[in-house]
C-alpha atoms as a PDB file:
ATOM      1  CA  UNK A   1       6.927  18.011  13.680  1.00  0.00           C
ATOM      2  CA  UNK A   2       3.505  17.294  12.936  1.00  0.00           C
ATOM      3  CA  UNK A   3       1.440  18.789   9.837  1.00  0.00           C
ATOM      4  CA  UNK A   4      -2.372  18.261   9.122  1.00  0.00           C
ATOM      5  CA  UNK A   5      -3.696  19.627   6.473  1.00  0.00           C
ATOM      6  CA  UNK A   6      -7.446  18.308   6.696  1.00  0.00           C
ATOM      7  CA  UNK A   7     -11.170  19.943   5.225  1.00  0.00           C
ATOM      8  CA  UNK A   8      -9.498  22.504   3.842  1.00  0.00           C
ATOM      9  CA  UNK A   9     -11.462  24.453   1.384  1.00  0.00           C
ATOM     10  CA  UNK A  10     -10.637  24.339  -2.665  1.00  0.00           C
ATOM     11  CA  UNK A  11      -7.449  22.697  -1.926  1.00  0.00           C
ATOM     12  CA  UNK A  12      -6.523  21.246  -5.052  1.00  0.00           C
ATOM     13  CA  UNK A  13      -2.807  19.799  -4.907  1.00  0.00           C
ATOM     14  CA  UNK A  14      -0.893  19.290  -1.496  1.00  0.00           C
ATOM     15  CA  UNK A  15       2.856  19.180  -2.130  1.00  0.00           C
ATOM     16  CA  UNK A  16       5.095  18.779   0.720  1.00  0.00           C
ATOM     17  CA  UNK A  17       8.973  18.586  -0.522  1.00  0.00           C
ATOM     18  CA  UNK A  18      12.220  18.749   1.069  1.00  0.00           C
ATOM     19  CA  UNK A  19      11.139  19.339   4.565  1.00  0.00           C
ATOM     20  CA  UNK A  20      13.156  18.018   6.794  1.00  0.00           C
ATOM     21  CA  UNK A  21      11.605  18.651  10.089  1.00  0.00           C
ATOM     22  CA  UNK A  22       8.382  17.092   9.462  1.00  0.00           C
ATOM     23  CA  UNK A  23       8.024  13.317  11.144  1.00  0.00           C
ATOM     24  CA  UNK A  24       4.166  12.921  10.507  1.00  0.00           C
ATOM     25  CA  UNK A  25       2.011  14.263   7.793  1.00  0.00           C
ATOM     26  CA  UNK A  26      -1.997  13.688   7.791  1.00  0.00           C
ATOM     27  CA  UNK A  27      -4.363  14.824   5.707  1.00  0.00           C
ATOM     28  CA  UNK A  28      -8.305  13.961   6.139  1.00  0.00           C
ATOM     29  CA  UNK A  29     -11.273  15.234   4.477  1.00  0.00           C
ATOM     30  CA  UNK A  30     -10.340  17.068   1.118  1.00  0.00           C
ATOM     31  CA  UNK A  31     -12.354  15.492  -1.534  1.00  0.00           C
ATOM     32  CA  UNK A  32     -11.216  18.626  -3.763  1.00  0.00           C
ATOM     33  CA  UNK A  33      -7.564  17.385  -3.628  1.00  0.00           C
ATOM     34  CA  UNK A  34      -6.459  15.842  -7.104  1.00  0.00           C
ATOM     35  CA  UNK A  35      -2.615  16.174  -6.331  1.00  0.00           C
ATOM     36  CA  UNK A  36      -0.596  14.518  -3.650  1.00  0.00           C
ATOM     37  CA  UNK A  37       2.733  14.419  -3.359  1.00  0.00           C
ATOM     38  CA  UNK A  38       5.447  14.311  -0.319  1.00  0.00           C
ATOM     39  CA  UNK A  39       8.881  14.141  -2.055  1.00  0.00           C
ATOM     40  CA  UNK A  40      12.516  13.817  -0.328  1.00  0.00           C
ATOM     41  CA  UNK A  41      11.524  14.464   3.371  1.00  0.00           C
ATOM     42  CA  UNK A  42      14.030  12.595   5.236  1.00  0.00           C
ATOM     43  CA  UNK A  43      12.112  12.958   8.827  1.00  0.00           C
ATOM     44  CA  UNK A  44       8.860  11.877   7.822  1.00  0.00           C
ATOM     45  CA  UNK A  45       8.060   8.668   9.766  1.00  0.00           C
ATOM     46  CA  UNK A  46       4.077   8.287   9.361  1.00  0.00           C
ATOM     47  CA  UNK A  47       2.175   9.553   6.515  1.00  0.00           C
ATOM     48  CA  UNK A  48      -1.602   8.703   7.215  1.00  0.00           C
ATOM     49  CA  UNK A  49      -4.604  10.040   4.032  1.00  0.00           C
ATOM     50  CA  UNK A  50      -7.682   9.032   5.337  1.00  0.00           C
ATOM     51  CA  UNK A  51     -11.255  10.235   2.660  1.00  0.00           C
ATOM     52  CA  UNK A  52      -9.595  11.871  -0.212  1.00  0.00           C
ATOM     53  CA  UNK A  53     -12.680  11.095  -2.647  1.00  0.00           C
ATOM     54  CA  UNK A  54     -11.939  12.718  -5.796  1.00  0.00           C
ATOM     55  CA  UNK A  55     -11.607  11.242  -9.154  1.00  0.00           C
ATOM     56  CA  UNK A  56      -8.146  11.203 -10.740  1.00  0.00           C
ATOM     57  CA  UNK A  57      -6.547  11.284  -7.223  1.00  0.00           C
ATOM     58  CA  UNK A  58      -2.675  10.665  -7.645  1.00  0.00           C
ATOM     59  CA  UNK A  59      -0.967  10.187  -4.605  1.00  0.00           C
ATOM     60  CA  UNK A  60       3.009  10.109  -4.240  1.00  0.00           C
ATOM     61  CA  UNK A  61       5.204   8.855  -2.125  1.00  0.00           C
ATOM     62  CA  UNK A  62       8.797   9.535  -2.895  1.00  0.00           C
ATOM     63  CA  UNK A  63      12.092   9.326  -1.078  1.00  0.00           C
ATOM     64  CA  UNK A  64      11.523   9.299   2.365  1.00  0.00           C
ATOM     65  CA  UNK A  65      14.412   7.732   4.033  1.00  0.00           C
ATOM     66  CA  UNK A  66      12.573   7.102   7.560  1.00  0.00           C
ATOM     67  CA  UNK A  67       9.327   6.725   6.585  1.00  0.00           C
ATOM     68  CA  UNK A  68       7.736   3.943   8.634  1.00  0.00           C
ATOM     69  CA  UNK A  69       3.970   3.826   7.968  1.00  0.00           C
ATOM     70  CA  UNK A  70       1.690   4.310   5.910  1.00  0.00           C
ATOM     71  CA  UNK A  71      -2.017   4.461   5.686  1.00  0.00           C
ATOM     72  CA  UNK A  72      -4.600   5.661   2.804  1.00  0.00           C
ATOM     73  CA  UNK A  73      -8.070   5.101   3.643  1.00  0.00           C
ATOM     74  CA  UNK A  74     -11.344   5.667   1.517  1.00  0.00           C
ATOM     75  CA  UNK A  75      -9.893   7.193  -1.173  1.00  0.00           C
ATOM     76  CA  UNK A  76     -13.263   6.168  -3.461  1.00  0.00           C
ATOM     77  CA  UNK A  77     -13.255   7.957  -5.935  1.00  0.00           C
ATOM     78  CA  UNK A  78     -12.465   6.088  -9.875  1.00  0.00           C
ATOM     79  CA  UNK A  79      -8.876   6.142 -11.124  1.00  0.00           C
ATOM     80  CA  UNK A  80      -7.237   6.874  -7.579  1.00  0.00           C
ATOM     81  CA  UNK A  81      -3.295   6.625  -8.471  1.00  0.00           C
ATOM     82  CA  UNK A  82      -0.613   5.420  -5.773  1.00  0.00           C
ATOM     83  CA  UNK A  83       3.005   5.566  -5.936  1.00  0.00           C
ATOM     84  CA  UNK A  84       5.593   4.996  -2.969  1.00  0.00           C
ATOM     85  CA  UNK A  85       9.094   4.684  -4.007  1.00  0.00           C
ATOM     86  CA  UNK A  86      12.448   4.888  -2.567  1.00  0.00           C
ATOM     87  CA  UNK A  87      11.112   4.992   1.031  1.00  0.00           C
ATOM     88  CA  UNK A  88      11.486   1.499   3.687  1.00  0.00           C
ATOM     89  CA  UNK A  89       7.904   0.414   4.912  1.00  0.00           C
ATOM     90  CA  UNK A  90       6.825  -1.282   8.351  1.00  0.00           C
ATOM     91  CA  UNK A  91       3.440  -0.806   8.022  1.00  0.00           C
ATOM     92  CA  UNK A  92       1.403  -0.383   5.132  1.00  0.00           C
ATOM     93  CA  UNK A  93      -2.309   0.053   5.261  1.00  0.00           C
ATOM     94  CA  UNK A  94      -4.272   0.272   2.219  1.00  0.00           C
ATOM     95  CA  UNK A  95      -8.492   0.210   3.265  1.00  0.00           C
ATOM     96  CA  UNK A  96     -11.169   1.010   0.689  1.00  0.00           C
ATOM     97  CA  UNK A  97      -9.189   2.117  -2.008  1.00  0.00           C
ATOM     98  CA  UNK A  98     -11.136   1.842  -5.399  1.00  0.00           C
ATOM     99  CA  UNK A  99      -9.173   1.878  -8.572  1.00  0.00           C
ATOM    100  CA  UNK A 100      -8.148  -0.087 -11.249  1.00  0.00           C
ATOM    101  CA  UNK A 101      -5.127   0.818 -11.280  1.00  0.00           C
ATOM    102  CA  UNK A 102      -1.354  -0.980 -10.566  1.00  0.00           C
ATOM    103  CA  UNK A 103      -0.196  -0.089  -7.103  1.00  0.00           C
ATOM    104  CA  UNK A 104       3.138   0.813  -7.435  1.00  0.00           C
ATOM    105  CA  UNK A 105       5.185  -0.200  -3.573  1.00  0.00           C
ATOM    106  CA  UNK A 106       9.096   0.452  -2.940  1.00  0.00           C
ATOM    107  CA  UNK A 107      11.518  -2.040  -4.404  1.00  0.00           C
ATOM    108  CA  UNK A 108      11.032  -5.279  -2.689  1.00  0.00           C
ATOM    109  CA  UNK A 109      14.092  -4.931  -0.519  1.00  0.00           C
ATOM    110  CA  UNK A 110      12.911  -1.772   1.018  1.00  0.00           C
ATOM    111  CA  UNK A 111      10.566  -3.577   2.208  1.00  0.00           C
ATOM    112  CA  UNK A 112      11.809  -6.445   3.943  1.00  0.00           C
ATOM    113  CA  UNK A 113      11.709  -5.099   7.137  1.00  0.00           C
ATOM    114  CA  UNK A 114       7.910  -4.762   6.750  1.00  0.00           C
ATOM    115  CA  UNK A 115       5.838  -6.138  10.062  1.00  0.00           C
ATOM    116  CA  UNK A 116       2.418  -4.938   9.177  1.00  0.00           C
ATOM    117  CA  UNK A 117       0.734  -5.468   5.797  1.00  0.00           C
ATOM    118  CA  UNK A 118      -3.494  -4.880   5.650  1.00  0.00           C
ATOM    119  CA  UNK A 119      -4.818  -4.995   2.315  1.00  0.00           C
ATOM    120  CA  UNK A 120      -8.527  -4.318   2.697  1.00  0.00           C
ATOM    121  CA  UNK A 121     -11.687  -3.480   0.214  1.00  0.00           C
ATOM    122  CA  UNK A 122      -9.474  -3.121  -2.876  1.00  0.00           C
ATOM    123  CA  UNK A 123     -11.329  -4.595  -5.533  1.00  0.00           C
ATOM    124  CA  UNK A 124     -10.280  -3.479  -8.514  1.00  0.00           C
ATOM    125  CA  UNK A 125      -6.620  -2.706  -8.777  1.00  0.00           C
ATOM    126  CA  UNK A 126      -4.562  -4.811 -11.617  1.00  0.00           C
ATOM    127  CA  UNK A 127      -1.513  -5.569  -9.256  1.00  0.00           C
ATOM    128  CA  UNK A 128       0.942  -4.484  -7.156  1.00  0.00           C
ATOM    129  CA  UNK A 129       4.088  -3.651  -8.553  1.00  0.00           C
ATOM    130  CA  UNK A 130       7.639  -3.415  -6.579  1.00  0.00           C
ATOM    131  CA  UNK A 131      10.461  -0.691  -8.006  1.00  0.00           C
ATOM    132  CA  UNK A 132      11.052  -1.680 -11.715  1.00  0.00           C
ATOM    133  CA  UNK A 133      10.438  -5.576 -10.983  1.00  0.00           C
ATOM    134  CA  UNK A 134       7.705  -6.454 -13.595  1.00  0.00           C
ATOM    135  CA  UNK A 135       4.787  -7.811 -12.105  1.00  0.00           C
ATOM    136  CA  UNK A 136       4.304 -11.654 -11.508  1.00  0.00           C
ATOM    137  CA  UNK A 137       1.674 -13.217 -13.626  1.00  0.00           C
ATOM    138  CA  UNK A 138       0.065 -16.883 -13.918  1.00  0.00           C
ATOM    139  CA  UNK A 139      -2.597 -18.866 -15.592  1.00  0.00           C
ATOM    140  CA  UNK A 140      -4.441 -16.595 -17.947  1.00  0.00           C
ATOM    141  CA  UNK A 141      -2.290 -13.908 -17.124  1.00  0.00           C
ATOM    142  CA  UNK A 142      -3.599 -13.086 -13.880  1.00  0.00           C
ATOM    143  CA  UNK A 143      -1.371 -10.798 -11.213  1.00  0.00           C
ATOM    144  CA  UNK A 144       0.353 -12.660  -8.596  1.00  0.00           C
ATOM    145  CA  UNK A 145       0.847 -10.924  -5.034  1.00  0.00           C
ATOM    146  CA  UNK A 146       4.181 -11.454  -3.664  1.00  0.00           C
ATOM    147  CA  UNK A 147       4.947 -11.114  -0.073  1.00  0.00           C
ATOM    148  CA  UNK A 148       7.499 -13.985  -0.232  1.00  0.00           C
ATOM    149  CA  UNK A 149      10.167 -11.277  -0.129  1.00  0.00           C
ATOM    150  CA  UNK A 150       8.724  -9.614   3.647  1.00  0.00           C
ATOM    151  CA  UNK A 151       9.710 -12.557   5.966  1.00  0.00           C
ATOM    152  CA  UNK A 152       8.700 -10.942   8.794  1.00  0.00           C
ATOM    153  CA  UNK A 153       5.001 -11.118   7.861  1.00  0.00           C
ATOM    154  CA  UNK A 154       2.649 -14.062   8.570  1.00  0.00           C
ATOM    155  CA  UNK A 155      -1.134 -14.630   8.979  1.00  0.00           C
ATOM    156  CA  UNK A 156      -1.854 -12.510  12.235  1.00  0.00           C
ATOM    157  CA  UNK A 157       0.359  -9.617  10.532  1.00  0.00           C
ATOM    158  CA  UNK A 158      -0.832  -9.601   6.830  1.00  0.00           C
ATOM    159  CA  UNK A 159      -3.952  -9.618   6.217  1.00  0.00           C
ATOM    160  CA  UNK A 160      -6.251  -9.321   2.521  1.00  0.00           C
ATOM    161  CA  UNK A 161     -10.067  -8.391   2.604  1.00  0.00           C
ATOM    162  CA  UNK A 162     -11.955  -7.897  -0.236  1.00  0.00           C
ATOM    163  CA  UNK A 163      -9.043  -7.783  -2.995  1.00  0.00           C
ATOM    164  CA  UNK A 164      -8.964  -8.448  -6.039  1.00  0.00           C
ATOM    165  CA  UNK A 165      -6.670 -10.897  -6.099  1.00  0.00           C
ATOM    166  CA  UNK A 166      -6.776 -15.097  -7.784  1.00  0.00           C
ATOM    167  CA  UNK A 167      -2.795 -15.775  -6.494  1.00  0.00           C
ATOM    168  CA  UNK A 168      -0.943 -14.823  -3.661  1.00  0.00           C
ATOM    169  CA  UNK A 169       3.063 -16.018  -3.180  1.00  0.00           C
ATOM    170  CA  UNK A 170       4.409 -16.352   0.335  1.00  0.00           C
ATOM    171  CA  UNK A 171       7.831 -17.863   1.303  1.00  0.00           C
ATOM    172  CA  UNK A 172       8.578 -21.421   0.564  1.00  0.00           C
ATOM    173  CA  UNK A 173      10.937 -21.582   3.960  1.00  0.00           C
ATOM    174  CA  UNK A 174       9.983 -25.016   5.524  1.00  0.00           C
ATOM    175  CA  UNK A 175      11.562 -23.707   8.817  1.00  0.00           C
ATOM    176  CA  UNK A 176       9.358 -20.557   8.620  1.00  0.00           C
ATOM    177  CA  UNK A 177       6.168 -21.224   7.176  1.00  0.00           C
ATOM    178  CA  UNK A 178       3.436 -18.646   6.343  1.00  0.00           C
ATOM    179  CA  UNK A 179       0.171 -19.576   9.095  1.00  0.00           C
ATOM    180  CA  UNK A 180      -2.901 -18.965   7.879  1.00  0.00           C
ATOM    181  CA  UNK A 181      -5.664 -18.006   9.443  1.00  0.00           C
ATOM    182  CA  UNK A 182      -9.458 -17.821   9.565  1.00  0.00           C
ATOM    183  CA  UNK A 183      -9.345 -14.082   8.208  1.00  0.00           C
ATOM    184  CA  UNK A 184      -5.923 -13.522   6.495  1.00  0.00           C
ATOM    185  CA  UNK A 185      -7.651 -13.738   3.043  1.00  0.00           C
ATOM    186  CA  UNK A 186     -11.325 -12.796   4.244  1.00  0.00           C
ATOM    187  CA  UNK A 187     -13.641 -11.571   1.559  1.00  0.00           C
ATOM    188  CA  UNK A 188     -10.864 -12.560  -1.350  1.00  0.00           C
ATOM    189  CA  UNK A 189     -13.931 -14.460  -3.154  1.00  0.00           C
ATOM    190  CA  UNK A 190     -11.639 -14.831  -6.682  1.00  0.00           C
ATOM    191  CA  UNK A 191      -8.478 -16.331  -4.384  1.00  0.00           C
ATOM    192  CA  UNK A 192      -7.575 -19.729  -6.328  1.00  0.00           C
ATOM    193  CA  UNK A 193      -4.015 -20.407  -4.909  1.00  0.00           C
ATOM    194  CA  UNK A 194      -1.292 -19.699  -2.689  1.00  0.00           C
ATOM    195  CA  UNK A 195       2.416 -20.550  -3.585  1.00  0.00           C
ATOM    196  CA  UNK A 196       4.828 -21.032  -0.990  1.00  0.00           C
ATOM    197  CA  UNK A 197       5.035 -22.627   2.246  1.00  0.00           C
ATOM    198  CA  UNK A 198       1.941 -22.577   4.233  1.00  0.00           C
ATOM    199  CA  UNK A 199       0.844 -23.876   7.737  1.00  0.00           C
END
């Protein structure tokens, strides 16, 4: 039920597909891996990549019915790629993540069951983009993040450190505001506004 594949050796690509015992995959340590991908699993539940450094990195997340959580951790190295599609989220923890590029999540309403969003020490990326949904913009063209469509999260449960980020969209529920707190946007020096309802 449980497969690590961690420190191993010259591993260059790590493709798990169609496996449909497998509830949690990890994989720590292999900063020779350029290839990840875990593709139409429908047991997988946690999926956790901690210190995948090399350049190029794609990681892929694809179809995975049950999947609950997921975590990718200090992935440094330039150009790291990450795609999770077609899968429902509850936790999603990106930390130390350094790449320019978009961040490509499930379509919003995968994802509105999410109770756990931590966005930490990614200060690069150009966006995060939902399914097909083009990406929000404002201003000077700017990316917006929108977690208006995850009502379940607030300021204790989402937090952004560190991001490279000038907008941010919550809901605009007057019954349900977003709290914010001392540390739900710590670190996010560029952070000019927040749409929605806020308390």
């Amino acid at each position: 039920r449980n497969l690590n594949a961690s420190a191993i050796p010259n591993l260059h690509s790590f493709i798990v597909n169609s496996c449909s015992a497998i509830e949690t995959i990890e994989m720590f340590d292999n900063n020779g891996v350029n290839t990840i991908q875990i593709a139409n699993n429908a047991s997988v539940k946690t999926v956790r990549i901690r210190r995948c450094k090399s350049d190029n990195l794609i990681i892929s997340i694809i179809n995975c019915p049950s999947l609950e959580t997921v975590e990718i951790s200090d992935c440094t190295g330039t150009n790291t790629s990450i795609n999770i599609s077609s899968s429902p989220i509850k936790t999603l923890m990106l930390s130390n993540v350094w790449s320019s590029n978009v961040i490509n999540l499930p379509d919003i309403e995968l994802l509105s069951g999410m109770t756990s969003m931590d966005l930490s020490t990614i200060p690069l990326t150009s966006g995060f983009k939902y399914g097909d949904a083009e990406i929000e913009t404002y201003g000077d063209g700017d990316y917006v993040l929108d977690i208006s469509g995850m009502p379940l999260l607030d300021g204790t449960t989402f937090t952004a450190r560190n991001i490279n980020v000038k907008y941010v969209r919550v809901g605009n529920d007057e019954s349900n505001p977003f709290e914010v707190y001392r540390n739900t946007f710590d670190r996010c020096e560029g952070l000019t506004r927040v749409f929605g309802h806020i308390d």
